[in-house]
N, C-alpha and C. Protein backbone atom coordinates (compact mmCIF):
# COMPACT_ATOMS: atom_id res chain seq x y z
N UNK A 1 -14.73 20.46 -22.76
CA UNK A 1 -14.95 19.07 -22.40
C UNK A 1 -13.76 18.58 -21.58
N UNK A 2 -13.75 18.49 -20.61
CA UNK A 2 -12.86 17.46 -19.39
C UNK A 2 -12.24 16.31 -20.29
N UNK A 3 -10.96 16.48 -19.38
CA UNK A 3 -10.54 15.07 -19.97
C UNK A 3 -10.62 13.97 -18.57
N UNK A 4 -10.95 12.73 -19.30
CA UNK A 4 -11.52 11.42 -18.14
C UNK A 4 -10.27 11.02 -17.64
N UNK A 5 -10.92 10.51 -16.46
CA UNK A 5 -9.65 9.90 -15.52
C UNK A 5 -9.19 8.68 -16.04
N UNK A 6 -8.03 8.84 -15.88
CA UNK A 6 -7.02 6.99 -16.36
C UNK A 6 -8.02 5.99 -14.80
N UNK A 7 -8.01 4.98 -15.51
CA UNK A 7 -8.32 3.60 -14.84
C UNK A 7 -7.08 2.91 -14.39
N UNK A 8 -6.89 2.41 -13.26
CA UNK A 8 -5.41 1.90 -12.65
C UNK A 8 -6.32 0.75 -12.13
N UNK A 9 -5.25 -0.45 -13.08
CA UNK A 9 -5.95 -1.83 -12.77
C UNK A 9 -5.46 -2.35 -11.22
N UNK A 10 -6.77 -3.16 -10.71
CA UNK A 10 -7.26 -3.39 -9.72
C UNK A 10 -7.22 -2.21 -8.95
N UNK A 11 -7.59 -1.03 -9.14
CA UNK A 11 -7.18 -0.16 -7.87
C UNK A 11 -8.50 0.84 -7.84
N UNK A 12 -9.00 1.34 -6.99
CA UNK A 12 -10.33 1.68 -6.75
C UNK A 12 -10.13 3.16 -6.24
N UNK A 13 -10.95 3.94 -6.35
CA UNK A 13 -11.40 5.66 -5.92
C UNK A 13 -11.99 5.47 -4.93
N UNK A 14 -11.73 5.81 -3.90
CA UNK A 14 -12.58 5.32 -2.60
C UNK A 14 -13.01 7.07 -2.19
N UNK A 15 -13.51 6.91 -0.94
CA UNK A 15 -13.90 8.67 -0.12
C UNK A 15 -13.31 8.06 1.35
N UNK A 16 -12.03 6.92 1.63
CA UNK A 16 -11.56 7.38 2.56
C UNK A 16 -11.71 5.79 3.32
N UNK A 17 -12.09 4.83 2.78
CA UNK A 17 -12.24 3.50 3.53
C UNK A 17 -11.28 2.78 3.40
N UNK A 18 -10.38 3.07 2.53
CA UNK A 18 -8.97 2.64 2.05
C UNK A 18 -7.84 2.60 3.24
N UNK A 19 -7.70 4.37 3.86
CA UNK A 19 -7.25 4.63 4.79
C UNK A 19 -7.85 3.44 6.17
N UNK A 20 -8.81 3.35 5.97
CA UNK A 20 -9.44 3.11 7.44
C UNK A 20 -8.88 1.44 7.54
N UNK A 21 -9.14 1.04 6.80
CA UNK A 21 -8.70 -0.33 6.60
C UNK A 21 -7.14 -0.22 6.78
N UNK A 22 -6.58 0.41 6.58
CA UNK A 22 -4.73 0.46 7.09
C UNK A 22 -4.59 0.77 8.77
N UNK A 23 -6.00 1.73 8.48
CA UNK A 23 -5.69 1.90 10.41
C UNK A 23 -5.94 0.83 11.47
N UNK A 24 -6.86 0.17 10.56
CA UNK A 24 -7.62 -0.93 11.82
C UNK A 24 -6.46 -1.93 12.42
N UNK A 25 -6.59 -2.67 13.60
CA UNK A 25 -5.71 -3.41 13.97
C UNK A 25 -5.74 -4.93 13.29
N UNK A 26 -4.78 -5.68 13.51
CA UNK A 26 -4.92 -6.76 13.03
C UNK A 26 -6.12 -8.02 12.45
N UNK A 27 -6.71 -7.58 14.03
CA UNK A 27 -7.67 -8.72 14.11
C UNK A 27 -8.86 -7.82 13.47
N UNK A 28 -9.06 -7.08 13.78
CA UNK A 28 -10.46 -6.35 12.74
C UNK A 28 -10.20 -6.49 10.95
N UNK A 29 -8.73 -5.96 10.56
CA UNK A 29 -8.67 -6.47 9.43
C UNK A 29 -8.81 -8.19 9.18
N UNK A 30 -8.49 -8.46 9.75
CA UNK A 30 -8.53 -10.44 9.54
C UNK A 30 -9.90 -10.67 9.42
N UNK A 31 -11.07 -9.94 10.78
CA UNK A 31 -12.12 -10.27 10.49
C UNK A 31 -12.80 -9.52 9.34
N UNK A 32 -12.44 -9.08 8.32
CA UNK A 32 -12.62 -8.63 6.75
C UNK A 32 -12.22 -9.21 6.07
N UNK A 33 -11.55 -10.35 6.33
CA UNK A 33 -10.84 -11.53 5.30
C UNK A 33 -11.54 -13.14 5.18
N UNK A 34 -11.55 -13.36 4.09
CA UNK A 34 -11.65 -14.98 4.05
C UNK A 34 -10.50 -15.33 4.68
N UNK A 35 -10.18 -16.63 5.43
CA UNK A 35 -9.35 -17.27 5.31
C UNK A 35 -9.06 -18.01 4.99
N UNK A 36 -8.14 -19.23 3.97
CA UNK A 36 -7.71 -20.02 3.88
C UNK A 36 -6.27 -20.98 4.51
N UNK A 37 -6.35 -21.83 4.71
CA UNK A 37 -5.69 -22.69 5.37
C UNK A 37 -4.94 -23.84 4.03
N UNK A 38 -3.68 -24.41 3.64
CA UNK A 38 -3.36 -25.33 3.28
C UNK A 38 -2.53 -25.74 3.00
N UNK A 39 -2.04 -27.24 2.55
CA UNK A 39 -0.60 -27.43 2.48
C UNK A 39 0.06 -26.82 1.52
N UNK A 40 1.38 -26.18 2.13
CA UNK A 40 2.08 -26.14 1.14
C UNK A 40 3.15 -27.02 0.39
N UNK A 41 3.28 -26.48 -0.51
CA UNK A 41 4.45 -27.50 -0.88
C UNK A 41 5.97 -27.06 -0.89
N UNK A 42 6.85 -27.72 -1.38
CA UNK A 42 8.07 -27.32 -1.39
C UNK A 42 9.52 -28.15 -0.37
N UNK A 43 10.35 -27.23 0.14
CA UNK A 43 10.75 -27.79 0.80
C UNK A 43 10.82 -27.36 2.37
N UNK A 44 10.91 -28.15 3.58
CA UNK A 44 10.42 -28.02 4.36
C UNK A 44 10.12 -29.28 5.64
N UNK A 45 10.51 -30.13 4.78
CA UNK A 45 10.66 -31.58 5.32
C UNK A 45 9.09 -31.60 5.53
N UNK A 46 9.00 -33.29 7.06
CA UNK A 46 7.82 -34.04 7.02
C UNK A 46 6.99 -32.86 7.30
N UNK A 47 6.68 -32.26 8.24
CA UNK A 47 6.12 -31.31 8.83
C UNK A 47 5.07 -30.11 8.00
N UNK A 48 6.09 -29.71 7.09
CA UNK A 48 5.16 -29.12 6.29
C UNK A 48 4.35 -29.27 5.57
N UNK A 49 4.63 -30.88 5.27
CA UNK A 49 3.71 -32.18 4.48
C UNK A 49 2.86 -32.34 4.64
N UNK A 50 2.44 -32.22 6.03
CA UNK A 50 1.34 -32.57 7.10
C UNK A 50 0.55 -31.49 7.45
N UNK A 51 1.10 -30.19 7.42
CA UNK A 51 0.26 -29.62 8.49
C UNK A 51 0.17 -28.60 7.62
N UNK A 52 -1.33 -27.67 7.52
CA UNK A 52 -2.03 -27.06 6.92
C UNK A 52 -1.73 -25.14 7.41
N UNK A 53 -0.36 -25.15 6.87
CA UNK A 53 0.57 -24.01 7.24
C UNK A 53 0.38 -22.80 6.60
N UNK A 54 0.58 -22.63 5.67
CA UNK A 54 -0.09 -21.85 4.39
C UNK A 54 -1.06 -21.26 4.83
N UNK A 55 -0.96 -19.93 4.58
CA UNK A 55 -2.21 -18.89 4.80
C UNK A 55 -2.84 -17.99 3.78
N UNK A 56 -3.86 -18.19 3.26
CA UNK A 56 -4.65 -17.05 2.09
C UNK A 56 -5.45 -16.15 2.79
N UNK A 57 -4.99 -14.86 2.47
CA UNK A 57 -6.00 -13.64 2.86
C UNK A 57 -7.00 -13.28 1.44
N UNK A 58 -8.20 -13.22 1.61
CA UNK A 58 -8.95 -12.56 0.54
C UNK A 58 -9.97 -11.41 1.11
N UNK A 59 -9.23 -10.40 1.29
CA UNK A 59 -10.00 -8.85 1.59
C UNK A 59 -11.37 -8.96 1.14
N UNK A 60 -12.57 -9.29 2.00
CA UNK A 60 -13.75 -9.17 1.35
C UNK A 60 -14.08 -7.64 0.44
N UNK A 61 -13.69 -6.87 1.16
CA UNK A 61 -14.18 -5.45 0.79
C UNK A 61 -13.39 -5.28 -0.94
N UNK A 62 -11.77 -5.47 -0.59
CA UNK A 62 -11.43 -5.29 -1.92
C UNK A 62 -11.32 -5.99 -2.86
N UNK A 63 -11.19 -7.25 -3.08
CA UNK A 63 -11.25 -8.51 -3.31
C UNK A 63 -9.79 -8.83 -3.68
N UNK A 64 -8.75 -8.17 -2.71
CA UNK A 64 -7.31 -8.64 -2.45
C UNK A 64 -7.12 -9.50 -2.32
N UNK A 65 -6.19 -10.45 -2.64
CA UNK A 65 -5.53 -11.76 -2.23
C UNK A 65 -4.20 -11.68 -2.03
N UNK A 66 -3.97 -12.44 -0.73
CA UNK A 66 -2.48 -12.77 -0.23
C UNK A 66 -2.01 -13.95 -0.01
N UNK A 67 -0.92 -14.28 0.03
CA UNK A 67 -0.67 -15.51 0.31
C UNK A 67 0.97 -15.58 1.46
N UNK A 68 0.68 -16.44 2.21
CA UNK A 68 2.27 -16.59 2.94
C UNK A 68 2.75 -17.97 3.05
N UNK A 69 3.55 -18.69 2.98
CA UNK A 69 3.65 -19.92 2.80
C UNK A 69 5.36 -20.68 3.03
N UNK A 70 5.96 -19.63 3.28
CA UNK A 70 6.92 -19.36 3.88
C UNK A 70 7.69 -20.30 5.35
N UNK A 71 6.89 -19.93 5.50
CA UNK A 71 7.05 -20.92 6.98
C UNK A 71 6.60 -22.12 7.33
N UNK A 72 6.42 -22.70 8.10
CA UNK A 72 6.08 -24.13 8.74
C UNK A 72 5.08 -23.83 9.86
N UNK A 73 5.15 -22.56 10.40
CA UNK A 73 4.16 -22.05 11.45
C UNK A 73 2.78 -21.22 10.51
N UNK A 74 1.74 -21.34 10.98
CA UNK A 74 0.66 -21.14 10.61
C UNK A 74 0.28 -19.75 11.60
N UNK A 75 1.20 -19.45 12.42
CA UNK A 75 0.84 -18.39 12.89
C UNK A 75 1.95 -17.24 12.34
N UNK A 76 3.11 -17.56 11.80
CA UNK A 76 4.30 -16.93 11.60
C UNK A 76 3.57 -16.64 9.82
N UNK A 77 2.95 -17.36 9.37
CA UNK A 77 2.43 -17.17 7.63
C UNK A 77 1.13 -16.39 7.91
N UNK A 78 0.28 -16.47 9.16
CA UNK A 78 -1.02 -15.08 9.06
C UNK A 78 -0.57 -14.03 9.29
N UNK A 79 0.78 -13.89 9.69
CA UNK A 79 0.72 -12.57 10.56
C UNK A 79 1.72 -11.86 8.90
N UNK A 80 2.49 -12.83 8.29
CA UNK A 80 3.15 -12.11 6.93
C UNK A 80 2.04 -12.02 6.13
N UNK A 81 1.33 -12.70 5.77
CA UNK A 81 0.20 -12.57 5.01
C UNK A 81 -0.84 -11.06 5.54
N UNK A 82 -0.52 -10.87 5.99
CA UNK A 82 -1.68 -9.71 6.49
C UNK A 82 -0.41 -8.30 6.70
N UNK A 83 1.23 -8.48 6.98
CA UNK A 83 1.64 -7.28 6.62
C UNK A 83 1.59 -7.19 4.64
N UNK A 84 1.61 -8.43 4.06
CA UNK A 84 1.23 -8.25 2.78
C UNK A 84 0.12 -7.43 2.33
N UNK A 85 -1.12 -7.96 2.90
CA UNK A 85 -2.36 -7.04 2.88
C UNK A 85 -2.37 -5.75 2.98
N UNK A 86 -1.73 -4.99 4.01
CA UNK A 86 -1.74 -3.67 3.93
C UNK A 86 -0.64 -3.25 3.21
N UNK A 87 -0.04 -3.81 2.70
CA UNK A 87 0.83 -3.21 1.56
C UNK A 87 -0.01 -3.12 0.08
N UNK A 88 -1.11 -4.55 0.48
CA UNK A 88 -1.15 -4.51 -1.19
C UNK A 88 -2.34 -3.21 -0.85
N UNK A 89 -3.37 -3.17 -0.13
CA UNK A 89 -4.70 -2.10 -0.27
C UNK A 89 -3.60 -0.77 0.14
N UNK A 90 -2.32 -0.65 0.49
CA UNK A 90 -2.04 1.19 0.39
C UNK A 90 -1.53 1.17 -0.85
N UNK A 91 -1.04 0.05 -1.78
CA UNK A 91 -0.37 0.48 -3.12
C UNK A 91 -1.68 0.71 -3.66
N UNK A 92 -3.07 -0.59 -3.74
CA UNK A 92 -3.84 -0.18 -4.80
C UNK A 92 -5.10 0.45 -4.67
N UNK A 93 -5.29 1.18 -3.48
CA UNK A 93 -6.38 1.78 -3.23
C UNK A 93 -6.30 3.08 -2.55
N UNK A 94 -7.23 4.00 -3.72
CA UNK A 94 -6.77 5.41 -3.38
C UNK A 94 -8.09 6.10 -2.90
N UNK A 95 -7.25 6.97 -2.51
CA UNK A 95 -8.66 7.90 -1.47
C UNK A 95 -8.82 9.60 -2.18
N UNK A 96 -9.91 10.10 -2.25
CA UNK A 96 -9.98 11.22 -3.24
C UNK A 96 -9.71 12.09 -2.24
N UNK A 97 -9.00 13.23 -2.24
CA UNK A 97 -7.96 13.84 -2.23
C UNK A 97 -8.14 15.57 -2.50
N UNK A 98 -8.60 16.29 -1.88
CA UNK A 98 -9.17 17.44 -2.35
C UNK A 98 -7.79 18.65 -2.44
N UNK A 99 -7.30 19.14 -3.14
CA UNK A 99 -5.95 20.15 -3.18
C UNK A 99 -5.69 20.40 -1.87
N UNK A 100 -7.15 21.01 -1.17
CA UNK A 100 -7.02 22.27 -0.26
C UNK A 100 -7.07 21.28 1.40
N UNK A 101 -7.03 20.16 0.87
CA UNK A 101 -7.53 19.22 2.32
C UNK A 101 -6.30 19.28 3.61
N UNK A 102 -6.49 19.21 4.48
CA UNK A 102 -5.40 19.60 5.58
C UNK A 102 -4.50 17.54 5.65
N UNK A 103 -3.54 17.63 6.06
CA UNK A 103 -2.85 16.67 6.34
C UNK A 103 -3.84 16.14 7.18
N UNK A 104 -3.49 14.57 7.07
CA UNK A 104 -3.70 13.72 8.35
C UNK A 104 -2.47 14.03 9.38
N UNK A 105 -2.88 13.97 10.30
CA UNK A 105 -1.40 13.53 11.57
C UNK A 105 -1.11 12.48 11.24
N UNK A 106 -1.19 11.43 11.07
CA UNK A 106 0.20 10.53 10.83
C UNK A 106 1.09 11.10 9.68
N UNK A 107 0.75 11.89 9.21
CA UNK A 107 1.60 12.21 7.55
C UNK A 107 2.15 13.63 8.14
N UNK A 108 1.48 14.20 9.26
CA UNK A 108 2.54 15.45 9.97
C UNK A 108 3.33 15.17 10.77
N UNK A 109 3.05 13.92 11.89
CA UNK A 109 4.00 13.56 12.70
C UNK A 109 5.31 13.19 12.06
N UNK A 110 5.02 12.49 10.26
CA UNK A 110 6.55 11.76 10.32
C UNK A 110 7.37 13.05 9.45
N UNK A 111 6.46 14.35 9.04
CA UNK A 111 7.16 15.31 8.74
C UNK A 111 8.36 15.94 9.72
N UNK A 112 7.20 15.73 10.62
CA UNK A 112 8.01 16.97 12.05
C UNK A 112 9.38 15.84 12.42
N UNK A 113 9.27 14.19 12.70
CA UNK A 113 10.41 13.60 12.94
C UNK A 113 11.60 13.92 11.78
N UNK A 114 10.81 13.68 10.67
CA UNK A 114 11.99 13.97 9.40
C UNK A 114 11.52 15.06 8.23
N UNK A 115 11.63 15.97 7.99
CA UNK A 115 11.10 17.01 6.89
C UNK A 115 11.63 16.20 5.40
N UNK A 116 12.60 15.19 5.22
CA UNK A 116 12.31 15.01 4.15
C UNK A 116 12.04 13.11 3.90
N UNK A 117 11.39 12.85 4.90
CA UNK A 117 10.22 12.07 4.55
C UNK A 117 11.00 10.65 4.45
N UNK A 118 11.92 10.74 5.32
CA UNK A 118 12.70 8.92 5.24
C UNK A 118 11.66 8.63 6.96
N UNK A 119 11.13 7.69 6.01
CA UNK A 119 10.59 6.54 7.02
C UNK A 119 10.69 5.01 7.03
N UNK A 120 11.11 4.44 7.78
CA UNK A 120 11.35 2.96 8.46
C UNK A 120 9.88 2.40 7.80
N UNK A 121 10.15 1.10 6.35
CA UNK A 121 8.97 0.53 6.43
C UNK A 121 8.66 -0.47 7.73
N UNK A 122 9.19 0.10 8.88
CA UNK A 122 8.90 -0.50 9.81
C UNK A 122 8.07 0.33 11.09
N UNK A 123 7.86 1.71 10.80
CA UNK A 123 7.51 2.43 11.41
C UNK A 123 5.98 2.11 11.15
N UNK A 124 4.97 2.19 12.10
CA UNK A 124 3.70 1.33 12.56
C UNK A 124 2.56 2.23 11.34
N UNK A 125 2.85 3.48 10.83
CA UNK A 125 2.01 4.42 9.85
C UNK A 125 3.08 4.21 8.73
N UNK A 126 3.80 3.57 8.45
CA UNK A 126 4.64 3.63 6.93
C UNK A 126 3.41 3.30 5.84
N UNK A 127 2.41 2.19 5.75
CA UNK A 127 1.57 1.62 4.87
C UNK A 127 0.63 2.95 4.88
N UNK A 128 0.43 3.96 6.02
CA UNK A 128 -0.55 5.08 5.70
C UNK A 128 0.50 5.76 4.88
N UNK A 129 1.15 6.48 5.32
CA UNK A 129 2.09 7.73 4.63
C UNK A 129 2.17 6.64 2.85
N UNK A 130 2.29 5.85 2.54
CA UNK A 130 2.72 5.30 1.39
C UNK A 130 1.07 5.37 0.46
N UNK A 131 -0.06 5.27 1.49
CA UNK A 131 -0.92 5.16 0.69
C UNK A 131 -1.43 6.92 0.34
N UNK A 132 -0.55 7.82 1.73
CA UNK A 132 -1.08 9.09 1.29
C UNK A 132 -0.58 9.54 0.39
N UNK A 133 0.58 9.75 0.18
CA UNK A 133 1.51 9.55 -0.85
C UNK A 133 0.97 9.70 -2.24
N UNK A 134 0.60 8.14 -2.41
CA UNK A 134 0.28 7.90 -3.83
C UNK A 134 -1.52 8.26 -4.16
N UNK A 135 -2.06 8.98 -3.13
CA UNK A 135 -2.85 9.72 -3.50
C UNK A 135 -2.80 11.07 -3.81
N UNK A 136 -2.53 11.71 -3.18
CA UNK A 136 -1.45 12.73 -3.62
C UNK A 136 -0.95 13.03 -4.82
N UNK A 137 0.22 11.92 -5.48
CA UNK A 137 0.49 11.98 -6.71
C UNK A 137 -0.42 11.80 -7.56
N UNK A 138 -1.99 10.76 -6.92
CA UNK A 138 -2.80 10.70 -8.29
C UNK A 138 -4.00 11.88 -8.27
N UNK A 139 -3.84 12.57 -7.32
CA UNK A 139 -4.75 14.15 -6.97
C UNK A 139 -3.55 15.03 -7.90
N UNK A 140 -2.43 14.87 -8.22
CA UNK A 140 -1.96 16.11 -8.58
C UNK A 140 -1.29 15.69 -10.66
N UNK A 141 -2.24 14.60 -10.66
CA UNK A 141 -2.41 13.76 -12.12
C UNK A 141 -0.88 13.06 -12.45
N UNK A 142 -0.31 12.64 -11.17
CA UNK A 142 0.97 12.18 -11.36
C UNK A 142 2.15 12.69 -11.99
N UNK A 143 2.06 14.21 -11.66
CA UNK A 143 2.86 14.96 -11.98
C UNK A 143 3.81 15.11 -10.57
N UNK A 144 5.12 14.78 -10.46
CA UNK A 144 6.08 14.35 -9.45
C UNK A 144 6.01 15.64 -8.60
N UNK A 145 6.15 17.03 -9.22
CA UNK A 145 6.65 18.25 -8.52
C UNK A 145 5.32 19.13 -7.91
N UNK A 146 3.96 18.60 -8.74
CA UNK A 146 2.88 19.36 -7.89
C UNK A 146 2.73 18.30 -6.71
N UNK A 147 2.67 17.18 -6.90
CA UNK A 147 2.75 15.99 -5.53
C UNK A 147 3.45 16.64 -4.38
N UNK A 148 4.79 16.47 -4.79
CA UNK A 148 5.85 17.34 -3.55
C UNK A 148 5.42 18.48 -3.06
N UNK A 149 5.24 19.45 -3.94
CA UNK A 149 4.58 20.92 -3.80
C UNK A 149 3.07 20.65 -2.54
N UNK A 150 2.40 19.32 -2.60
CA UNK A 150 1.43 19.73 -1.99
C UNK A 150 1.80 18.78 -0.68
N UNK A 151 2.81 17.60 -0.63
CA UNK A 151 3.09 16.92 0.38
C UNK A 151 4.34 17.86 1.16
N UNK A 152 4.37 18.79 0.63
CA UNK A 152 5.36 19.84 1.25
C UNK A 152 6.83 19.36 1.43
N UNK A 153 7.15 18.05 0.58
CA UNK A 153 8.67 18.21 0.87
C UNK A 153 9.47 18.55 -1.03
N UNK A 154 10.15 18.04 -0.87
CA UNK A 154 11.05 18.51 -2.17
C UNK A 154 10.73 17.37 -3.47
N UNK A 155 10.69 17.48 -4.59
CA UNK A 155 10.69 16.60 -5.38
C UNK A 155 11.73 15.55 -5.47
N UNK A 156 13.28 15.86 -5.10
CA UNK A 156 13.90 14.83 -4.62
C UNK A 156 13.53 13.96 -3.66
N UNK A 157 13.40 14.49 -2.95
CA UNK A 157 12.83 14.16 -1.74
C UNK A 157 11.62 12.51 -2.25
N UNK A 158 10.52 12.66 -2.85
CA UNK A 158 9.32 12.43 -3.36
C UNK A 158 9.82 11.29 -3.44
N UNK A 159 10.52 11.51 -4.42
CA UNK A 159 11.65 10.17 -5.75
C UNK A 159 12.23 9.22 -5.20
N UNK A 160 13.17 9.69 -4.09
CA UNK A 160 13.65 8.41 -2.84
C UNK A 160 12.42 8.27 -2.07
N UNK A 161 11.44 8.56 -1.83
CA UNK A 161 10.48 8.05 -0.61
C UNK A 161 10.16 7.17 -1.83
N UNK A 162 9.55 7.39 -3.03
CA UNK A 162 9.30 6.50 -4.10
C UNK A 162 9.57 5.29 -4.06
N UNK A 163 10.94 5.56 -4.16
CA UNK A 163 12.13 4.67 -5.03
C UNK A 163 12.92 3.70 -3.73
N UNK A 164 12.35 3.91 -2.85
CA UNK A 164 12.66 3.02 -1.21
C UNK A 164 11.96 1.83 -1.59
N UNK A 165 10.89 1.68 -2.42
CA UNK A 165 9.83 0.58 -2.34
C UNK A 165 10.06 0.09 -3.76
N UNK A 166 10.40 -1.64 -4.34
CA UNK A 166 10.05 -1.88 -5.50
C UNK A 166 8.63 -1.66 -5.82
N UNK A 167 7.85 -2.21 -5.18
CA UNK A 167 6.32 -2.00 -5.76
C UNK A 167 5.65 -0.64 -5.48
N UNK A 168 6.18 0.30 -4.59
CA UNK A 168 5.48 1.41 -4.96
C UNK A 168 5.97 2.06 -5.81
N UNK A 169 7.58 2.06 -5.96
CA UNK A 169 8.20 2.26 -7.36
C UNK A 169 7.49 2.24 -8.36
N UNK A 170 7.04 1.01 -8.80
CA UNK A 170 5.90 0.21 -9.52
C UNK A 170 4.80 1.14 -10.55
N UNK A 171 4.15 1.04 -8.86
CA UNK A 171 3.23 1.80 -9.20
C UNK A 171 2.76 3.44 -9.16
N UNK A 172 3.76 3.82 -8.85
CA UNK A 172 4.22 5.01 -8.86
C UNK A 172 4.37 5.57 -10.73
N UNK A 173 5.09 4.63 -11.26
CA UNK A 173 5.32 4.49 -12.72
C UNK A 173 3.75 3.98 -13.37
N UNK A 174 3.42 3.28 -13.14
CA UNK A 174 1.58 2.82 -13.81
C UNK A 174 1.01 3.57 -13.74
N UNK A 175 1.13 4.76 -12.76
CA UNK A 175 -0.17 5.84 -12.88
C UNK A 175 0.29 6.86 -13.39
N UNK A 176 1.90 7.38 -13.50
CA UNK A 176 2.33 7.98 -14.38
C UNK A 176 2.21 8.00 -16.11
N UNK A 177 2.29 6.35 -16.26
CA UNK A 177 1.82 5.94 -17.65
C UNK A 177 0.11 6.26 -18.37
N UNK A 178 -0.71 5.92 -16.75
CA UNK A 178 -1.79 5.80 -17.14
C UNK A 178 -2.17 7.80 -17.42
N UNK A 179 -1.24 8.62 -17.41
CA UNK A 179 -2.10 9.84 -16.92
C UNK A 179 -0.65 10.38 -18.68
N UNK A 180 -0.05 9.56 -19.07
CA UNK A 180 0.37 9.33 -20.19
C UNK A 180 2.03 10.10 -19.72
N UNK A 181 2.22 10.07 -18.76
CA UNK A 181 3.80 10.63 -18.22
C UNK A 181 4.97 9.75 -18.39
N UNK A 182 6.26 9.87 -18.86
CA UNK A 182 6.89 9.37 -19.17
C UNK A 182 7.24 8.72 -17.51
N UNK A 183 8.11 7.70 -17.44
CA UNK A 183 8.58 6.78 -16.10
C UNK A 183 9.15 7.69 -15.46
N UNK A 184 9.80 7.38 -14.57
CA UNK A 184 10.48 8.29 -13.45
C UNK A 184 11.61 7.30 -13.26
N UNK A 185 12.96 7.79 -12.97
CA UNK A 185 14.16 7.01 -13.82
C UNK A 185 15.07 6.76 -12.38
């Protein structure tokens, strides 16, 4: 008798729409979003009082929510609100993952720039490599060294690409828990 897969709250088993949604450009993801518009509060003087700055993303597909509110510009809070978005669908949405499956190119290109896997969360595929990543670790039952073993760099290696991110940190540790593995330190 198999043992059943751990459940990782809010986070979904997809066949690969997860990815696609990180690839799309801005405006195609936006047009997958509710939007909301409204005041915020805080501080910020008259301006922010007035004007309906504040931006809510709600991912129809995943039923993600973001928020940016940050600013006084309504164009400076969609555009943070939506690098939020693809952070939150590569932390919580995973794509099934077959042992024997060949790399994507974005996850070979940033090999060949760096073999042990330091990437700029500013580099334009960081939210892919982060979501391949943590599929990966949950294809190899969140065991740190078959992950590495199959992302081909070193288990050190793994731990700082990890451990670069508080929230993939995070969740890096939740699916470790959920698959009953002690934290990663």
């Amino acid at each position: 008798m198999g043992e059943s897969e751990p459940v990782y709250p809010r986070e979904t088993l997809m066949s690969g729409s997860g990815r696609a949604w990180l690839e799309s450009d801005d405006a195609a993801l936006l047009a997958a979003c509710d939007i909301d518009t409204y005041r915020a509060s805080g501080p910020g003087g008259q301006k922010r009082n007035k004007t309906s700055s504040a931006v809510r993303l709600r991912h129809k597909s995943t039923g993600l929510i973001v928020i940016a509110e940050e600013s006084r510009s309504q164009h400076e809070n969609r555009a943070r609100a939506l690098r939020r978005l693809r952070r939150a669908i590569a932390l919580t949405q995973r794509n099934l993952v077959a042992a024997d499956a060949p790399e994507p190119e974005f996850y070979r290109e940033a090999l060949d720039r760096d073999p042990s896997l330091r990437v700029s969360s500013r580099h334009p595929h960081y939210w892919l490599i982060v979501q391949y990543v943590l599929d990966r670790l949950l294809e190899a039952r969140a065991a740190v060294s078959d992950a590495a073993g199959a992302l081909r760099i070193s288990t050190g290696h793994l731990i700082r690409f990890l451990k670069a991110d508080d929230k993939l940190w995070e969740h890096a540790n939740r699916m470790r828990a959920a698959f009953g593995r002690a934290p990663l330190k």
